[in-house]
C-alpha atoms as a PDB file:
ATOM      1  CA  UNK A   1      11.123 -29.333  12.109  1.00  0.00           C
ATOM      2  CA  UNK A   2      11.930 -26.003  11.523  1.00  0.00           C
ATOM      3  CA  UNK A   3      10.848 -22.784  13.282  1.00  0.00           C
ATOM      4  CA  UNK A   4       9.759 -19.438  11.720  1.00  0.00           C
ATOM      5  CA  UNK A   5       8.815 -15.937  13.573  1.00  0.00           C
ATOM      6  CA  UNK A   6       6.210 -13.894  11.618  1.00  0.00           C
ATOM      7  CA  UNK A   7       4.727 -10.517  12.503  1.00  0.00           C
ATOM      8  CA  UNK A   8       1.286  -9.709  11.989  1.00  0.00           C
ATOM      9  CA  UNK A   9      -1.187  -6.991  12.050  1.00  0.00           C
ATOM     10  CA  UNK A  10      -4.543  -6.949  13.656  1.00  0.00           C
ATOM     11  CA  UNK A  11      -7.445  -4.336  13.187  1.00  0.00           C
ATOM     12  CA  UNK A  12     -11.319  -4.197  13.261  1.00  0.00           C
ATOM     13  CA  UNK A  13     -12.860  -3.792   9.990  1.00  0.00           C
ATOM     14  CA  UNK A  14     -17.099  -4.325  10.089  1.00  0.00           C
ATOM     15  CA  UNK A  15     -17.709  -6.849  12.537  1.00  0.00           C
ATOM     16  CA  UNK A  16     -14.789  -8.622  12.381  1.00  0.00           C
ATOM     17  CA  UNK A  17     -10.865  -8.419  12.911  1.00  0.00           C
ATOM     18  CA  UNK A  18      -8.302  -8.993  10.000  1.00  0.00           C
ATOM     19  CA  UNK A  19      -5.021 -10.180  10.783  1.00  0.00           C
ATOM     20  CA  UNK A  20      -2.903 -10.123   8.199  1.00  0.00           C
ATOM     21  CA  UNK A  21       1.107 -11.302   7.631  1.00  0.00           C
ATOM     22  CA  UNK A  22       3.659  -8.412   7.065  1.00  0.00           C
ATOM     23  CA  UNK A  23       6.239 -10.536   5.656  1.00  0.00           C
ATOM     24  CA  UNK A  24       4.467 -12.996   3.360  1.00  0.00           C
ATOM     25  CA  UNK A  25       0.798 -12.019   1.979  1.00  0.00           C
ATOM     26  CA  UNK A  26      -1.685 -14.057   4.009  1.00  0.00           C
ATOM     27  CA  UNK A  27      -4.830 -12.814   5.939  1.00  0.00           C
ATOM     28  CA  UNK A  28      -7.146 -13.681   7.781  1.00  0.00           C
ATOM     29  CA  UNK A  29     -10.301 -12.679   9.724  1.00  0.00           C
ATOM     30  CA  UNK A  30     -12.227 -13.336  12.971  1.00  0.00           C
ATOM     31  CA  UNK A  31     -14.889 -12.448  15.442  1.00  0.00           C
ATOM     32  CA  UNK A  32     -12.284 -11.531  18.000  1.00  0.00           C
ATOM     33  CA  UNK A  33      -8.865 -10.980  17.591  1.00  0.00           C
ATOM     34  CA  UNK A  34      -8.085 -14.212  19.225  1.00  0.00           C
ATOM     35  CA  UNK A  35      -9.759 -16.234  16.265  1.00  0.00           C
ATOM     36  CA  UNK A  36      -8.567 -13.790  13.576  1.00  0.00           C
ATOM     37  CA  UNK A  37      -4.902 -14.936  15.068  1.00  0.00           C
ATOM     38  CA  UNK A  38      -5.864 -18.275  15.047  1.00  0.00           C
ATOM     39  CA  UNK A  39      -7.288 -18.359  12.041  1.00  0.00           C
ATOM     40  CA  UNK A  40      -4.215 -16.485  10.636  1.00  0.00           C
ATOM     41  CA  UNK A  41      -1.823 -18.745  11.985  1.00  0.00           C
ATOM     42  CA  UNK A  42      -3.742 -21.805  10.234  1.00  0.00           C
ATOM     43  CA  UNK A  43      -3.664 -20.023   7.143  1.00  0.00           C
ATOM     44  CA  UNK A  44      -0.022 -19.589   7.345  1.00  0.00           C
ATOM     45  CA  UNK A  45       0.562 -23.213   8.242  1.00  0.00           C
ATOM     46  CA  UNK A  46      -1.574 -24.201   5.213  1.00  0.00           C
ATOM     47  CA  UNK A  47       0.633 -21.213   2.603  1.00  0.00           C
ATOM     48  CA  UNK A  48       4.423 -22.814   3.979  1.00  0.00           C
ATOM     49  CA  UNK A  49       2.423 -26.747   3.444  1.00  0.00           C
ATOM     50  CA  UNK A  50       3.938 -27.515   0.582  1.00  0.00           C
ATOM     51  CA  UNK A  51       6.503 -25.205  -0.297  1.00  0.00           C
ATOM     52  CA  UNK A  52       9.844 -24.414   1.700  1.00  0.00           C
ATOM     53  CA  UNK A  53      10.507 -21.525   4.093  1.00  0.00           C
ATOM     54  CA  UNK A  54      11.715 -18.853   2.041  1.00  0.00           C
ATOM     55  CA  UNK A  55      13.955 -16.287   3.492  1.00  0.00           C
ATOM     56  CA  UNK A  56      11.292 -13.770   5.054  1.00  0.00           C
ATOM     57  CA  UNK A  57      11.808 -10.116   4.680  1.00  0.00           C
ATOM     58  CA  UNK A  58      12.808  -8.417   7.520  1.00  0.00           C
ATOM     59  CA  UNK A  59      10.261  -6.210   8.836  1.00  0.00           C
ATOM     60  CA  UNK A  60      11.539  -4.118  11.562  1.00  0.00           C
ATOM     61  CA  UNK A  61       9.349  -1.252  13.228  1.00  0.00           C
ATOM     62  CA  UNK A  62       6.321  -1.105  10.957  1.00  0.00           C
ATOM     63  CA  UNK A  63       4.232   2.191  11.104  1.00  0.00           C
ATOM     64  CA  UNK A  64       0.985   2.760   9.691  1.00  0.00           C
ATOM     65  CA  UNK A  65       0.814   5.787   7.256  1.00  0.00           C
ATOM     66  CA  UNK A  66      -1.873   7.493   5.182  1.00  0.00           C
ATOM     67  CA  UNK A  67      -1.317   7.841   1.300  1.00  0.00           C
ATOM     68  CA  UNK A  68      -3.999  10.291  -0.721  1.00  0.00           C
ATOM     69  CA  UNK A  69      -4.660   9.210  -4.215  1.00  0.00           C
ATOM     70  CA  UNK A  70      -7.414  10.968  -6.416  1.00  0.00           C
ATOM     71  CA  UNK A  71      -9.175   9.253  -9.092  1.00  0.00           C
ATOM     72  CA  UNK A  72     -11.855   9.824 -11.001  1.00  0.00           C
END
């Protein structure tokens, strides 16, 4: 069996927190952050099923930044 480490991000959104993969896109949500990273991490299991680990992009010292768009 092989192993894979994943980083994820957590934040409140509403009522609930949203965890969310930064190397492959897969989310996922909870009441607490403990059951959005629960959640997340079944939802991961579920995505690398029935497909191989792929090589994961290497996300090293993510920071959050703003981007303003206008639209119409």
């Amino acid at each position: 069996m092989s192993k894979i480490n994943l980083k994820s991000v957590v934040w409140k959104e509403g009522k609930y927190y949203v965890s969310q993969c930064l190397e492959v896109d897969v989310s996922s949500f909870g009441k607490t952050k403990k059951e959005a990273l629960t959640n997340l991490h079944e939802a991961l299991e579920l995505y690398f099923e029935d497909i191989p680990l792929p090589k994961k992009l290497n996300v090293s010292r993510p920071a959050i930044e703003s981007i303003t768009l206008q639209y119409a």
